[in-house]
Each structure stands twice: as C-alpha cells, then as structure tokens.
N, C-alpha and C. Protein backbone atom coordinates (compact mmCIF):
# COMPACT_ATOMS: atom_id res chain seq x y z
N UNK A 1 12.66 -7.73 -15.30
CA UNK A 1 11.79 -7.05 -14.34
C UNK A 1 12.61 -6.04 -13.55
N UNK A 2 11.77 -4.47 -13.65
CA UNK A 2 12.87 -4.14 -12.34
C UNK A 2 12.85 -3.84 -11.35
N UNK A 3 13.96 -4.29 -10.50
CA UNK A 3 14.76 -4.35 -8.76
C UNK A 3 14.60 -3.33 -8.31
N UNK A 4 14.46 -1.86 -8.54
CA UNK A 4 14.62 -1.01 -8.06
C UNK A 4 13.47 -0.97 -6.92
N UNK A 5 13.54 -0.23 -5.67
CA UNK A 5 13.06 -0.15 -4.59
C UNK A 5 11.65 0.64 -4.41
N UNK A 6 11.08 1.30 -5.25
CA UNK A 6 9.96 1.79 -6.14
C UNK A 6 9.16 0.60 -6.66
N UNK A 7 9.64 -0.18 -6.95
CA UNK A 7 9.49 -1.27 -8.04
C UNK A 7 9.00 -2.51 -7.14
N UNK A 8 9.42 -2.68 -6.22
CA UNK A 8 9.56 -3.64 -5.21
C UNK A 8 7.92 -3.84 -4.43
N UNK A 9 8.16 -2.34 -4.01
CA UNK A 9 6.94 -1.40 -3.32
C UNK A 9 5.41 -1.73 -3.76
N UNK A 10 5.30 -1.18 -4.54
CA UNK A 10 4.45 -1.04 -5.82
C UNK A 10 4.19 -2.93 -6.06
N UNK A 11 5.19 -3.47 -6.03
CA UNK A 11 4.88 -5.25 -6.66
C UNK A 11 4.11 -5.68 -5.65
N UNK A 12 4.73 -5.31 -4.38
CA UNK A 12 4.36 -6.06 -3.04
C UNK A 12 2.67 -5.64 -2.95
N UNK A 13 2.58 -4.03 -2.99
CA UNK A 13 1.17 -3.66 -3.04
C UNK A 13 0.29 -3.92 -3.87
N UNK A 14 0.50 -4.61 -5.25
CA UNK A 14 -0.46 -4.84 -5.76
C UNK A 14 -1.26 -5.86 -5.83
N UNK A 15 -0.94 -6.85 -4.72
CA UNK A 15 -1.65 -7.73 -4.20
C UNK A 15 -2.54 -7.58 -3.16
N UNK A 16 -4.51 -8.02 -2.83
CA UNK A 16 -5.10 -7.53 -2.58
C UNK A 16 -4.83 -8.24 -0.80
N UNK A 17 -3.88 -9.41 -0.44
CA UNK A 17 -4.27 -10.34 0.37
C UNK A 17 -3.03 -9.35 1.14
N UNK A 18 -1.62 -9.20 0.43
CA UNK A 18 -0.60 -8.09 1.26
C UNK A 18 -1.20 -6.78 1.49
N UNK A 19 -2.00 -6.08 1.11
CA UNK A 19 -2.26 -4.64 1.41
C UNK A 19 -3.45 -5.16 2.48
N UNK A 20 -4.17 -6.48 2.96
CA UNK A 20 -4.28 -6.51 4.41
C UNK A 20 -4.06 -7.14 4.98
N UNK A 21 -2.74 -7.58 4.73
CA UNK A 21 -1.32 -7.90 6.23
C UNK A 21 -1.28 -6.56 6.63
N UNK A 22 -0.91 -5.87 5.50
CA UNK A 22 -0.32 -4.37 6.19
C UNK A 22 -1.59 -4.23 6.62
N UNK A 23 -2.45 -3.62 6.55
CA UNK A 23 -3.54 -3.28 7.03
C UNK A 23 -3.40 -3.94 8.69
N UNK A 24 -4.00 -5.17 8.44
CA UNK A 24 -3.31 -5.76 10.03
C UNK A 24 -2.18 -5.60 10.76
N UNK A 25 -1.13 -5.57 10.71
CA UNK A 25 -0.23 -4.74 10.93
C UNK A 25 0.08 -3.46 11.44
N UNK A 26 -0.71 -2.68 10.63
CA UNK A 26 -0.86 -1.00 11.25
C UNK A 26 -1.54 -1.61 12.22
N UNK A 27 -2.11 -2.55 13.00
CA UNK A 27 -2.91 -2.49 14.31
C UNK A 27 -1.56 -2.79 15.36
N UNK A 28 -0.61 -3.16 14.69
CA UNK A 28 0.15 -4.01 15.68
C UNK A 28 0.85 -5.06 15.15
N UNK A 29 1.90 -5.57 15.85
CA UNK A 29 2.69 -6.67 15.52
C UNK A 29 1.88 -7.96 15.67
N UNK A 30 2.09 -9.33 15.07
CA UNK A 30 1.65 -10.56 14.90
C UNK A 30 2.68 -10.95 14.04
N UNK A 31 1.95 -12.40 15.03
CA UNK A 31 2.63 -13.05 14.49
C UNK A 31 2.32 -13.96 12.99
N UNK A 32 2.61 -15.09 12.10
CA UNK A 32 2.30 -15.97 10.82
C UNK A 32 0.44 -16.34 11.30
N UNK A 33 0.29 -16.99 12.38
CA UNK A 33 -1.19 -17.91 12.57
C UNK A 33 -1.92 -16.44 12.82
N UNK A 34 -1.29 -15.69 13.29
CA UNK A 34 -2.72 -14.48 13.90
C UNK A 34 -2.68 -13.78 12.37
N UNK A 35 -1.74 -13.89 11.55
CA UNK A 35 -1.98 -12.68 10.27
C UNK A 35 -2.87 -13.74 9.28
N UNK A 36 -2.55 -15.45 9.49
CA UNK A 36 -3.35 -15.86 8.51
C UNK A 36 -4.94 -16.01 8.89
N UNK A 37 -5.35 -15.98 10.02
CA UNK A 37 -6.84 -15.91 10.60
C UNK A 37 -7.77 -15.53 9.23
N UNK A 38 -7.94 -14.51 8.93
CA UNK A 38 -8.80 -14.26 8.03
C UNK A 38 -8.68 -14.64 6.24
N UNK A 39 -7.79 -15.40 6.47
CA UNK A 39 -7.64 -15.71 4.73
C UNK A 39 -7.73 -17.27 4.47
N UNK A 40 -8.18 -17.94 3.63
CA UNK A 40 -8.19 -19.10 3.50
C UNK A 40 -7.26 -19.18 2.56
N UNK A 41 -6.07 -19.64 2.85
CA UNK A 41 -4.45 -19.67 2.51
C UNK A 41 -4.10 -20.44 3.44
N UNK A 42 -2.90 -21.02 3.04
CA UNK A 42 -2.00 -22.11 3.78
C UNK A 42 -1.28 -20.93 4.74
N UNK A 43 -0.94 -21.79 5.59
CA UNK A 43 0.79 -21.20 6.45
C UNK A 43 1.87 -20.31 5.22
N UNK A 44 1.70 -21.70 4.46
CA UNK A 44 2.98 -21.37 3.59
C UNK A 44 2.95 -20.57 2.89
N UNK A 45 1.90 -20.12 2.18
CA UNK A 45 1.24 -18.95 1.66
C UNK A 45 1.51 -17.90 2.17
N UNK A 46 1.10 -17.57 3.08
CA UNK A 46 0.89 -15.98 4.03
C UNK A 46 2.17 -16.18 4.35
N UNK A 47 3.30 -16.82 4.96
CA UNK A 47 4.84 -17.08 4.42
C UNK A 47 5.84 -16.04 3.87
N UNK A 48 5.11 -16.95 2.48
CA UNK A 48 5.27 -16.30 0.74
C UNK A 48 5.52 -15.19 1.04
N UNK A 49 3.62 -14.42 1.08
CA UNK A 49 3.73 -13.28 0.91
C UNK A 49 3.93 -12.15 2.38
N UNK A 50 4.16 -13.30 3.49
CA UNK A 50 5.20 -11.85 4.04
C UNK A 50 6.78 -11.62 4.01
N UNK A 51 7.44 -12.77 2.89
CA UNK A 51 8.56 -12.63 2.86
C UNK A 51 8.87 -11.73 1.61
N UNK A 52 7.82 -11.16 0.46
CA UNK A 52 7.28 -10.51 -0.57
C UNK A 52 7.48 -8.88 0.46
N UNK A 53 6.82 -8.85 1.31
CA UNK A 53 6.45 -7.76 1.56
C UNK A 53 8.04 -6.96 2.61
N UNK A 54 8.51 -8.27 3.30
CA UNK A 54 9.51 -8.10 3.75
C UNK A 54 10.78 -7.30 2.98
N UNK A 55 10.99 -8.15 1.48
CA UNK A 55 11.78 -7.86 0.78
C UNK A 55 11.64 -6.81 0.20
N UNK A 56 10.60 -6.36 0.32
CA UNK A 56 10.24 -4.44 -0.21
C UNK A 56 10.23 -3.54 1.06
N UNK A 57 10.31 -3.82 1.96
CA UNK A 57 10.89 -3.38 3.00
C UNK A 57 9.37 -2.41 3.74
N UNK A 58 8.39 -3.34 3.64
CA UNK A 58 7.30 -3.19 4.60
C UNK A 58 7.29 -3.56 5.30
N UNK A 59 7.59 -4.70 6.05
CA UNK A 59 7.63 -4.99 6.93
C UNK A 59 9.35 -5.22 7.59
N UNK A 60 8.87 -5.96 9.15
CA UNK A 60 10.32 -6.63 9.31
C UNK A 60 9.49 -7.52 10.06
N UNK A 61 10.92 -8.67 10.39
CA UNK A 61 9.94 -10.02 11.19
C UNK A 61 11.29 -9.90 12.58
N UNK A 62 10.73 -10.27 13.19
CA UNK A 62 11.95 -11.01 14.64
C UNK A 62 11.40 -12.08 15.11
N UNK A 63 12.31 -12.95 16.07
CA UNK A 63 12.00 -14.33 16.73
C UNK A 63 12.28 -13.93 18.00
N UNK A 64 11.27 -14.17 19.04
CA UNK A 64 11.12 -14.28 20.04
C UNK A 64 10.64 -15.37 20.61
N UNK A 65 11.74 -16.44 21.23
CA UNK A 65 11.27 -18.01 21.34
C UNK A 65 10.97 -18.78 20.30
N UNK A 66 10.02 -19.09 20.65
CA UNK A 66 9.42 -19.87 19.07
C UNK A 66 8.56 -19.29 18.02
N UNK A 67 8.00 -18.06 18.77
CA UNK A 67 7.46 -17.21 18.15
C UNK A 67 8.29 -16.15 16.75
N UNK A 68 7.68 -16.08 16.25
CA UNK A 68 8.52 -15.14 14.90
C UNK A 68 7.10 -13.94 14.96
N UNK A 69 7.57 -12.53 15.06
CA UNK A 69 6.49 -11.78 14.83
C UNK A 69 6.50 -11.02 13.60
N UNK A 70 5.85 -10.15 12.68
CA UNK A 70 5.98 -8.92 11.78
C UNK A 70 5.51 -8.25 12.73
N UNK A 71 6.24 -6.55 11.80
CA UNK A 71 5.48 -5.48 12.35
C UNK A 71 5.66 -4.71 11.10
N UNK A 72 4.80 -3.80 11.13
CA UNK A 72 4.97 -2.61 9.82
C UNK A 72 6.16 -1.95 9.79
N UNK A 73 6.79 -1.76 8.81
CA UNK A 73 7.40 -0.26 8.37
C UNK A 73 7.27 0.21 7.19
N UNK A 74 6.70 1.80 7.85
CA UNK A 74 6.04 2.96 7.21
C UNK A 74 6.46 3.40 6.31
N UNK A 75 8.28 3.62 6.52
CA UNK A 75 9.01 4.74 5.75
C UNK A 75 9.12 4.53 4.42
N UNK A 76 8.89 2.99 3.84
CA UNK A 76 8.61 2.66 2.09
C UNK A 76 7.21 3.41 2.13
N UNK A 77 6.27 3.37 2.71
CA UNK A 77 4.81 4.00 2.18
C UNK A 77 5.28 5.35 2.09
N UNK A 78 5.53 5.45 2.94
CA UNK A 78 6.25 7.52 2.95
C UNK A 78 6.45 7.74 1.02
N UNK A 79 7.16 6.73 0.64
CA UNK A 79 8.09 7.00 -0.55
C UNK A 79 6.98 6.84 -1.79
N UNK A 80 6.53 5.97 -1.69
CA UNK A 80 5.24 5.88 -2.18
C UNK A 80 4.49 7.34 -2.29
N UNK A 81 4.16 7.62 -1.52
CA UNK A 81 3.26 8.80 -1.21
C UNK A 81 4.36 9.85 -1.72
N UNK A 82 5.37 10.26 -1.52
CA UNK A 82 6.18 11.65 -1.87
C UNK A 82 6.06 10.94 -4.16
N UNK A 83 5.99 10.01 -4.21
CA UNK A 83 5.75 9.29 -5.43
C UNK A 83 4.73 9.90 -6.46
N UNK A 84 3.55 9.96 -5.20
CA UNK A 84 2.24 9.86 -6.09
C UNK A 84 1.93 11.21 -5.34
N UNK A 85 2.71 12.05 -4.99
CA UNK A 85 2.00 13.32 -4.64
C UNK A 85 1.79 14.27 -5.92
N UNK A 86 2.89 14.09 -6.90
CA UNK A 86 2.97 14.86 -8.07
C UNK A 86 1.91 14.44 -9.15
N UNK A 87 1.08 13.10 -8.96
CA UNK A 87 0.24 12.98 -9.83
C UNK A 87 -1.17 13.30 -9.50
N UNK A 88 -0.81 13.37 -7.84
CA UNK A 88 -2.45 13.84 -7.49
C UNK A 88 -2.55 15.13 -7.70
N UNK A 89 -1.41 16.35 -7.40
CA UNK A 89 -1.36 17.87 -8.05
C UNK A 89 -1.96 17.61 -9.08
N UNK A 90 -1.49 17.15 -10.04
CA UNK A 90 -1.83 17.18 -11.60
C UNK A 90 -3.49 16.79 -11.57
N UNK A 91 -3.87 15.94 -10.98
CA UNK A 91 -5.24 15.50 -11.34
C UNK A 91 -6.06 16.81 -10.71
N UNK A 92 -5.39 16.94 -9.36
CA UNK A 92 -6.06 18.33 -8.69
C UNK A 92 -6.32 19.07 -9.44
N UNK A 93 -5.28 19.85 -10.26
CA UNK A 93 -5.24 20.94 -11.18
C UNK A 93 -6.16 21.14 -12.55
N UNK A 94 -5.99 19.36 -13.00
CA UNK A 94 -7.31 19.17 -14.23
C UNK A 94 -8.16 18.89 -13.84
N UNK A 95 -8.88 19.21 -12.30
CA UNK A 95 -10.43 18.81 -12.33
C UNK A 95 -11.14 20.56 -11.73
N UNK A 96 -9.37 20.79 -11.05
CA UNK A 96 -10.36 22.48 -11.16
C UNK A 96 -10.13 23.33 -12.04
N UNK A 97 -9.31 22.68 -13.50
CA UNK A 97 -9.72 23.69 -15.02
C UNK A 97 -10.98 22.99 -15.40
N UNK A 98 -10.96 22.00 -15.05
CA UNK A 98 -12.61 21.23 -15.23
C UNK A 98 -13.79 22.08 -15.15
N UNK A 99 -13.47 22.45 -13.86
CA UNK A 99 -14.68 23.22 -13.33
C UNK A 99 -15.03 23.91 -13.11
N UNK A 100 -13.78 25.10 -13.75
CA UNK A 100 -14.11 26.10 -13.89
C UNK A 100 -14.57 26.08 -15.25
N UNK A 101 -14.57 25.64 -16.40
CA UNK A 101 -14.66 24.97 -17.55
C UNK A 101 -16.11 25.47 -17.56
N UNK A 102 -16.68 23.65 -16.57
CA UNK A 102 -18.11 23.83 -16.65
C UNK A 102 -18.85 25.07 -16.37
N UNK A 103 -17.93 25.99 -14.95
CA UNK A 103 -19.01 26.92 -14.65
C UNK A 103 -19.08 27.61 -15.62
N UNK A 104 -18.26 27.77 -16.60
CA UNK A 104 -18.45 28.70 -17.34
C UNK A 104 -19.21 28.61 -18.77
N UNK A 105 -19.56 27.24 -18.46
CA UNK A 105 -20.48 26.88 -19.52
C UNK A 105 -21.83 26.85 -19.06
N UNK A 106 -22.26 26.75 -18.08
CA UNK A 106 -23.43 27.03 -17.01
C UNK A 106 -23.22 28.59 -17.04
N UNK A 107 -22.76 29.93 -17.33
CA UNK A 107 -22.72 31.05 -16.88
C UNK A 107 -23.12 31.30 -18.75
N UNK A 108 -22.65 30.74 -19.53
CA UNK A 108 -23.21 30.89 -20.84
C UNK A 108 -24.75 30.88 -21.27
N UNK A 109 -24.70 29.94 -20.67
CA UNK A 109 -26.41 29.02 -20.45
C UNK A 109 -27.65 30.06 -19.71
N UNK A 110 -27.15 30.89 -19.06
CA UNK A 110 -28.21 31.40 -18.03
C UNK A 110 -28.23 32.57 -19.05
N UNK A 111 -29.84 33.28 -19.46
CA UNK A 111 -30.57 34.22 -20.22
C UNK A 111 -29.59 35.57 -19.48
C-alpha cells in the first residue's frame, strides 16, 4: 500500500463517518464524546478513526486536563485541492468542447 502523504489524505477521506469529523471540526475544536454524538459507533471507534485522520495530518489532538480535544488542519486539504485542480481544468475544458460541439449541431439543425 502506499505511505506517501497524498495517499494518506485521500485514505483518510474516503471514509463517509471521517469526512464528518472534519466536517464537525471546521465548526470548531471537540473533543472524542462531542465528535461521537451523532454516530452510532463506540468511543473506540471514533478513536480509530480520529487517529486515521490524525496520521494524514487532518487533524491534531491536545490534552487539556482530562480533556483531549481535535481541531482541523486545513493545509493537507489545500494539497488535495492544488491535486485535483488539474483534473477539474481538464473536465472544464471537455464540457466546453462539449458545447460548443452541441451548439453547433443545433446551428446545423435550424432551416
């Protein structure tokens, strides 16, 4: 499997229950019981997968007392996004030869 930090990213996100930690998260820091509220998952579970998300470097956690909180970090999504900017050009580009395509098959069409 590979390690690389792309790789990591991408693993962590393709789970539907981590993309809303983060989601929760972008509101703000929490802590394990306030991020598991809405999921019917164990402790140990939501755990798991914020030590998943940790290790791809979405998040970070700290201890304050007894408390342990997450909070987001952005700058892996950044990377992500500079990632997938070159494939959305490309789709951009084949939907407006698309359509110019069509108009010009609609400009055929008219008497």
């Amino acid at each position: 499997m590979a390690t690389d930090r792309l790789s990591r990213i991408f693993g962590a996100l393709a789970d539907p229950t981590r993309r809303a930690i983060l989601a929760r998260l972008s509101e703000g820091e929490a802590t394990v019981n306030e991020l598991a509220k809405p999921f019917s998952i164990s402790l140990p579970a939501v755990s798991r997968h914020l030590k998943v998300l940790e290790a791809a470097g979405l998040i970070s956690r700290s201890r304050s007392a007894q408390w342990r909180t997450s909070r987001l970090e952005a700058a892996p999504l950044r990377e992500v996004t500079f990632y997938m900017e070159k494939y959305r050009r490309f789709w951009d580009e084949s939907l407006n030869r698309l359509e110019q395509h069509l108009e010009l098959l609609q400009d055929e069409d008219k008497p």
